[in-house]
N, C-alpha and C. Protein backbone atom coordinates (compact mmCIF):
# COMPACT_ATOMS: atom_id res chain seq x y z
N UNK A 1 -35.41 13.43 33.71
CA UNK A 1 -36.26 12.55 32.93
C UNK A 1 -35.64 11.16 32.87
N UNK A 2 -36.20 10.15 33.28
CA UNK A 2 -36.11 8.86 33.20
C UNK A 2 -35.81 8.16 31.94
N UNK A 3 -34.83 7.49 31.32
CA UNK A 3 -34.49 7.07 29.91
C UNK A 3 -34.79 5.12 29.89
N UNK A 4 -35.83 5.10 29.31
CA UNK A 4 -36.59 3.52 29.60
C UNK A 4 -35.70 2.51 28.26
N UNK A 5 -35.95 1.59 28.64
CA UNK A 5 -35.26 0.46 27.66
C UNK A 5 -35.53 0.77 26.12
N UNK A 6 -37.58 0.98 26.61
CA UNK A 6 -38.18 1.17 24.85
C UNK A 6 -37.43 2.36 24.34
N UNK A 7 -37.09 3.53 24.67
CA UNK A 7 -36.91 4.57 24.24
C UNK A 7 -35.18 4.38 24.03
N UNK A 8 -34.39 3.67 24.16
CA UNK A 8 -33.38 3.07 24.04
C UNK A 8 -32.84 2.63 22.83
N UNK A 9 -34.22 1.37 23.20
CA UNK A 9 -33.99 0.44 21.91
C UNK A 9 -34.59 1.29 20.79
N UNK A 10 -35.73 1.98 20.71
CA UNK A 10 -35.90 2.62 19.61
C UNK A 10 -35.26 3.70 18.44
N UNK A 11 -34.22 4.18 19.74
CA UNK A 11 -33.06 4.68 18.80
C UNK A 11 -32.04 4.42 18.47
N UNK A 12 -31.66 3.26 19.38
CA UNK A 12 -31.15 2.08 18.97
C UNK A 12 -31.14 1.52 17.24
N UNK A 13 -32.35 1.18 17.13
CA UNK A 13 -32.96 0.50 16.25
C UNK A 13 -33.06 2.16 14.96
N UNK A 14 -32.82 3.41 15.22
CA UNK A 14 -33.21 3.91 14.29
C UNK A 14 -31.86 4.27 13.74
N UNK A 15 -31.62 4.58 14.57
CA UNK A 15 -30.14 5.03 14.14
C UNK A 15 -28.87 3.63 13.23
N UNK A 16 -28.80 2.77 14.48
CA UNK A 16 -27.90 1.63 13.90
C UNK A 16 -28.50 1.11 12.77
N UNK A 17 -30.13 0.92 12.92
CA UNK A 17 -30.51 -0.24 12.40
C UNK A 17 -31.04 0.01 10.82
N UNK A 18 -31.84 1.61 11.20
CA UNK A 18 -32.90 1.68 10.03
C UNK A 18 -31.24 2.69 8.99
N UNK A 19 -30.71 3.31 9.26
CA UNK A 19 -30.03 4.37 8.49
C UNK A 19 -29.48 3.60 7.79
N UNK A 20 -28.66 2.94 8.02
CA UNK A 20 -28.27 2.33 6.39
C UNK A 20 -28.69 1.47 5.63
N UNK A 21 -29.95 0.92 6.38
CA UNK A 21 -31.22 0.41 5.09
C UNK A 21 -31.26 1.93 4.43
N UNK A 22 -32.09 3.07 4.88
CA UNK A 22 -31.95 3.84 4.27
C UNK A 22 -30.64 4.24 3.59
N UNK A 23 -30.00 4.25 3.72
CA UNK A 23 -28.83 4.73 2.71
C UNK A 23 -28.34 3.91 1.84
N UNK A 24 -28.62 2.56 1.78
CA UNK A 24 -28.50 1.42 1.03
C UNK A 24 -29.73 1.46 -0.32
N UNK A 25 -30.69 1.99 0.14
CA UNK A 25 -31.65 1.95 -0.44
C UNK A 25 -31.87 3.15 -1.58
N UNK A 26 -31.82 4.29 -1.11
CA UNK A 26 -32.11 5.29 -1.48
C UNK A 26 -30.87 6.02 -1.95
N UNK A 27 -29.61 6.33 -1.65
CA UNK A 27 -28.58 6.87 -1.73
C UNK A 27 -27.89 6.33 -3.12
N UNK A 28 -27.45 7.35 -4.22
CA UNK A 28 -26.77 6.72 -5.34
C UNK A 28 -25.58 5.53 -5.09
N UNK A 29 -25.47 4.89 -6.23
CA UNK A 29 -24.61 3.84 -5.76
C UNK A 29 -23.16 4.12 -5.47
N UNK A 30 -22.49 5.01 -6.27
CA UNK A 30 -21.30 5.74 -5.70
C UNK A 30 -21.14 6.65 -4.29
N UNK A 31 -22.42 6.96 -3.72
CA UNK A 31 -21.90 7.72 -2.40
C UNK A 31 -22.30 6.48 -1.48
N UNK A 32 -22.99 5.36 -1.52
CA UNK A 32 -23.37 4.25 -0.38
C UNK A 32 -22.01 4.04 0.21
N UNK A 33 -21.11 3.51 -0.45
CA UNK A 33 -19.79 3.53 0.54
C UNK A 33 -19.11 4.48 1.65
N UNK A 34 -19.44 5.49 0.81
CA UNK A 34 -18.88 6.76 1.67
C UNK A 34 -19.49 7.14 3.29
N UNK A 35 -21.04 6.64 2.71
CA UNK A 35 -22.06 7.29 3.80
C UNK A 35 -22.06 6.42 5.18
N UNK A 36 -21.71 5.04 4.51
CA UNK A 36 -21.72 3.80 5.46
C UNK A 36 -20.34 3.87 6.08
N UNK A 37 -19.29 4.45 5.83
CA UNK A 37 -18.12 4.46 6.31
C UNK A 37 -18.57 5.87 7.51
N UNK A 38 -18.73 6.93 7.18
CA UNK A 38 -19.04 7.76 8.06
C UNK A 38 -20.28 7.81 9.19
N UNK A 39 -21.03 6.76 8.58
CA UNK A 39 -21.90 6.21 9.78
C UNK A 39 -20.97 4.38 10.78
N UNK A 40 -20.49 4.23 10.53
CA UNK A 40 -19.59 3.29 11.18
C UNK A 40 -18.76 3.46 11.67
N UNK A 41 -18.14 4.52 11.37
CA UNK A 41 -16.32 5.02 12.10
C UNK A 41 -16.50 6.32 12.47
N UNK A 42 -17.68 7.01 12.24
CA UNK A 42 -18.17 8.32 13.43
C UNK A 42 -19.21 8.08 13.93
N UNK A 43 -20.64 8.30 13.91
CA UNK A 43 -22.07 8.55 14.16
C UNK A 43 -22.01 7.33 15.03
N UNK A 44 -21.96 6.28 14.95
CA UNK A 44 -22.10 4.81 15.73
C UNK A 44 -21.20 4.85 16.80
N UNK A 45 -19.92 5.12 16.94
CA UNK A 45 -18.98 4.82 18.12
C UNK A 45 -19.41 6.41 19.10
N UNK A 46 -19.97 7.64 18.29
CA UNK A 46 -20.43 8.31 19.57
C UNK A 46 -21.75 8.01 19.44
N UNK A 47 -22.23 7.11 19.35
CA UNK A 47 -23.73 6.61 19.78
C UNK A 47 -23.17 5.79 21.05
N UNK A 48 -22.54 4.72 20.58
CA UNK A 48 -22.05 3.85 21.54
C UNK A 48 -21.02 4.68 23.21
N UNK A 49 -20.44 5.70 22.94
CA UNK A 49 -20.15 6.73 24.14
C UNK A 49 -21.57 6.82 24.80
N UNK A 50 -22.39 7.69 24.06
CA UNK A 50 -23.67 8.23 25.06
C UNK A 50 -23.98 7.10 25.32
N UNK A 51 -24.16 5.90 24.84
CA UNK A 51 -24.77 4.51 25.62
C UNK A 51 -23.82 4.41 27.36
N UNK A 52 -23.13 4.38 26.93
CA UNK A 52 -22.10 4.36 28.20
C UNK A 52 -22.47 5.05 29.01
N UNK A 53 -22.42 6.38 28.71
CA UNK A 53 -22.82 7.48 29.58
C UNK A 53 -24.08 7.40 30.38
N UNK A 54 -25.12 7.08 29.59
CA UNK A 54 -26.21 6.92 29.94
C UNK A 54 -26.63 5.93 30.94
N UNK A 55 -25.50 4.83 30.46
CA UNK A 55 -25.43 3.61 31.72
C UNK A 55 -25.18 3.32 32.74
N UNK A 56 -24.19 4.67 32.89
CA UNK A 56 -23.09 4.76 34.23
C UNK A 56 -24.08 5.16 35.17
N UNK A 57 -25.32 5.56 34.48
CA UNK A 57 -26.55 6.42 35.43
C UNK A 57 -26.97 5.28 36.48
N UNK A 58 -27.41 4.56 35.93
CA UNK A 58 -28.18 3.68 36.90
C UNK A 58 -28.00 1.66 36.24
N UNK A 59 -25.89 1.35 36.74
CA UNK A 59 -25.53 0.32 36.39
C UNK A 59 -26.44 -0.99 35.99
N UNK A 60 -27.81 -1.31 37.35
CA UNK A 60 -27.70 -2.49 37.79
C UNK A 60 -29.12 -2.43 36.68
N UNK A 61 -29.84 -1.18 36.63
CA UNK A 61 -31.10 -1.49 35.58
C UNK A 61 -30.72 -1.41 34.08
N UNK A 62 -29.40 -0.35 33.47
CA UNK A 62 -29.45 -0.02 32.78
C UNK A 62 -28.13 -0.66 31.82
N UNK A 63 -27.60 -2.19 32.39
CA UNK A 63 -26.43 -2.18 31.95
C UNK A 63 -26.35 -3.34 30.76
N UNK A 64 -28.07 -3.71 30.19
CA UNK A 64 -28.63 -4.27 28.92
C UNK A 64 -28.08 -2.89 28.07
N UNK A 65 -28.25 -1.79 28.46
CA UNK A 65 -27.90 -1.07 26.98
C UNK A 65 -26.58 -0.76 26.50
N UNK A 66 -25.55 -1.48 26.80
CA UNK A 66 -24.10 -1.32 26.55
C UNK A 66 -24.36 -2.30 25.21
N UNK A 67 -25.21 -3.04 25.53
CA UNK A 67 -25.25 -4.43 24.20
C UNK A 67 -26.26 -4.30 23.18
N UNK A 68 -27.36 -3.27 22.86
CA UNK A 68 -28.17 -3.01 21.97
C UNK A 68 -27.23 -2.01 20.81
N UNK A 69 -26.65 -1.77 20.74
CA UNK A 69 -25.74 -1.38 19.67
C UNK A 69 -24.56 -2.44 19.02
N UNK A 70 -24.26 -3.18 19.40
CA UNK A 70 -24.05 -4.39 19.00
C UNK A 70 -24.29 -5.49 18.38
N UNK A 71 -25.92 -5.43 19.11
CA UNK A 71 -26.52 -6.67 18.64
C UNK A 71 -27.45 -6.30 17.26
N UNK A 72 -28.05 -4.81 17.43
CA UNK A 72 -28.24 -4.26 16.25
C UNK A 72 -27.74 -4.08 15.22
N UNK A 73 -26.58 -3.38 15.46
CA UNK A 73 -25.16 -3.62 14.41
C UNK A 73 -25.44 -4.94 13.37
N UNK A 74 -25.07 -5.72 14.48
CA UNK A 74 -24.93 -7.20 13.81
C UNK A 74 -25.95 -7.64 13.16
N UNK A 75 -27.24 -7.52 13.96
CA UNK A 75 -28.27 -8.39 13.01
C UNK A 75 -28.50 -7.25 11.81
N UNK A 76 -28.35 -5.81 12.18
CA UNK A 76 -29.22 -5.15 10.84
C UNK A 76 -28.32 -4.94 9.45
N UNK A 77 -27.02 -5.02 9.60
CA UNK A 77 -26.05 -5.29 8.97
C UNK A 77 -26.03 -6.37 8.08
N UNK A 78 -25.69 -7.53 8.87
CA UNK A 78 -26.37 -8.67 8.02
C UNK A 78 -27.62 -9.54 7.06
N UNK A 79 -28.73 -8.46 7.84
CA UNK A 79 -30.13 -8.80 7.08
C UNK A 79 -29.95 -8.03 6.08
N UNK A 80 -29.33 -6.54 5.71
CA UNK A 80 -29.20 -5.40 4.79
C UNK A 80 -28.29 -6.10 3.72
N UNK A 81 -26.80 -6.95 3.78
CA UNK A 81 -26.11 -7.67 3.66
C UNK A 81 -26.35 -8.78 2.67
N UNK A 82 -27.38 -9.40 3.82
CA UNK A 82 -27.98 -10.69 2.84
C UNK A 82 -26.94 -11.96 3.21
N UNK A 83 -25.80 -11.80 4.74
CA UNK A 83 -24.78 -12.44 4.68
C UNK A 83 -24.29 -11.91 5.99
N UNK A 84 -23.89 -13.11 6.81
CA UNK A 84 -23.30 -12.92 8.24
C UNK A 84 -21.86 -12.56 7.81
N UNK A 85 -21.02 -11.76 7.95
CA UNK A 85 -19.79 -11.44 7.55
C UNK A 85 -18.75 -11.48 8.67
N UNK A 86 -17.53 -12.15 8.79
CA UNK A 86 -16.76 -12.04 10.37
C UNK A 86 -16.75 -10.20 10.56
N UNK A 87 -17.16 -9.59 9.66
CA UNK A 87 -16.20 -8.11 9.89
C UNK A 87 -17.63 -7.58 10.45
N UNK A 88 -18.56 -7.99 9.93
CA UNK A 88 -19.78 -7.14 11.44
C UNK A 88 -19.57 -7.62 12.48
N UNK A 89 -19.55 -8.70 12.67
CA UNK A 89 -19.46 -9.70 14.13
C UNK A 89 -18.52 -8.81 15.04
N UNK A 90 -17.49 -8.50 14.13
CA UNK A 90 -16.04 -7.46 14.88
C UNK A 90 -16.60 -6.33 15.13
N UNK A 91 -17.32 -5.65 14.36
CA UNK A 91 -17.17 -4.20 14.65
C UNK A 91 -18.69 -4.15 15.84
N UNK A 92 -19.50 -5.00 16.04
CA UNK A 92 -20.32 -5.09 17.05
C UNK A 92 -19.80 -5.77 18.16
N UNK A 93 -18.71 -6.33 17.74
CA UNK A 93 -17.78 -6.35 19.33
C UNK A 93 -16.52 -4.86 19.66
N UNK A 94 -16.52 -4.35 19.06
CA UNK A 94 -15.87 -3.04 19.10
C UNK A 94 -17.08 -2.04 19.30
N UNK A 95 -18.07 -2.31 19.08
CA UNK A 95 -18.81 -1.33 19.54
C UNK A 95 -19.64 -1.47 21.25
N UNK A 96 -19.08 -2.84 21.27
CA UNK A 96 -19.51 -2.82 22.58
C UNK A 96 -18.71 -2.64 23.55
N UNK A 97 -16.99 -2.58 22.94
CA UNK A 97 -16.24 -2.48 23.78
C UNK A 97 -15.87 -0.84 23.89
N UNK A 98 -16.37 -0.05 23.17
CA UNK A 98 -16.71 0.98 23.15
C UNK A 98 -17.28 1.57 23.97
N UNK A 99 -18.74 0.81 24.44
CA UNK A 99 -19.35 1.27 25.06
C UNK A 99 -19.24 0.72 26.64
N UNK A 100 -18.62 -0.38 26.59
CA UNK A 100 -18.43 -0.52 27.66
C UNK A 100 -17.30 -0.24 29.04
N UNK A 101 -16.12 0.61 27.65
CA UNK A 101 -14.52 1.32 28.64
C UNK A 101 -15.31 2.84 29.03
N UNK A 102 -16.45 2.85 27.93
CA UNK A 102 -17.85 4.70 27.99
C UNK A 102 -17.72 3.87 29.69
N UNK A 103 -18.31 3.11 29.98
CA UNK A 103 -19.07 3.11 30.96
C UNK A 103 -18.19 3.27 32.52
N UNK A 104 -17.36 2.65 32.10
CA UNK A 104 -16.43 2.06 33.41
C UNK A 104 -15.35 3.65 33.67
N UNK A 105 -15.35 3.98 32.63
CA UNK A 105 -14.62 5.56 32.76
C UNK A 105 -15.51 6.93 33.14
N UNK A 106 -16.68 6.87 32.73
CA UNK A 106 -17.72 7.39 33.53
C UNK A 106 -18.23 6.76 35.00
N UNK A 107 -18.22 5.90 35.41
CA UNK A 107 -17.87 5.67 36.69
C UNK A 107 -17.15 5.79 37.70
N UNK A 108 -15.96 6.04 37.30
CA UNK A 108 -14.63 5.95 37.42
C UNK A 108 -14.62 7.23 38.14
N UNK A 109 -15.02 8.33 36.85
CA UNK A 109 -15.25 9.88 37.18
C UNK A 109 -16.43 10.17 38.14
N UNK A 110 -17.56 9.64 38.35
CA UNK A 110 -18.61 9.73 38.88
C UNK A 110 -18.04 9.47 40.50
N UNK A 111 -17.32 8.27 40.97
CA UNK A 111 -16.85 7.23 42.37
C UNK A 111 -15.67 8.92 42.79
N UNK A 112 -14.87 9.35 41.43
CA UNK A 112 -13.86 10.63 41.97
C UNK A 112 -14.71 12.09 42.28
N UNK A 113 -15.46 11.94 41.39
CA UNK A 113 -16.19 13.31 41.94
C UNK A 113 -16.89 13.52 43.62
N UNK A 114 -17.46 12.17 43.84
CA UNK A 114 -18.26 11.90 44.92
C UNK A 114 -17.21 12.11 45.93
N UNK A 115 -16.17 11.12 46.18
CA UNK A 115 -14.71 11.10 47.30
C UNK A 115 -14.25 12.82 47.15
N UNK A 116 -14.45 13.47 45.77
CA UNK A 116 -14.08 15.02 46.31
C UNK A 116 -15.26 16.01 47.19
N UNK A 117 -16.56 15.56 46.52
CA UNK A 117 -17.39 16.44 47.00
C UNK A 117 -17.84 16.25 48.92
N UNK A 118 -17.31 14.90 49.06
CA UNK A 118 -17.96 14.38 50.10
C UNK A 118 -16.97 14.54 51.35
């Protein structure tokens, strides 16, 4: 099955973007910290792996999606925020650098598998 930009960005956008509006919103005020820490320092950096992964598939069409977790990060962070902060700016450059050692190491493995099978 073919994995298209829209279908990308849309979970892109649900995961990075909409969950901690939701959890900002809805979540008591004593667990919001907790929930946003475990969606930032787990759930997001293996989002940002499968981005990689997914990229290594097909480099030259698919290598806009190393940067939609990033740029989401950043803007949905900050609109939720109310405030551009240096520490999103960072962690949407860590998430792209995340996704982008995903990519080059899945390649890496992909270029070794081929030289064995071939």
């Amino acid at each position: 099955m073919e994995t298209g930009f829209l279908d990308i960005l849309g979970y892109t956008i649900a995961l990075i973007g909409l969950c901690p509006y939701v959890m900002v919103r809805f979540l008591p005020a004593d667990t919001v910290t907790a929930a946003l820490f475990v969606l930032m320092y787990f759930i997001n950096p293996v989002y940002c792996i499968m981005i990689g992964i997914v990229t290594s598939k097909n480099v030259k069409e698919y290598l806009i999606f190393i940067f939609l977790p990033a740029i989401v990060f950043t803007v949905s962070y900050s609109v939720i925020f109310r405030s551009i902060e240096p520490g999103f700016i960072f962690y949407g450059f860590v998430y792209l650098v995340i996704s982008a050692v995903t990519l080059l190491i899945a390649l890496y493995i992909r270029k070794k598998k081929e030289q064995l099978y071939s």
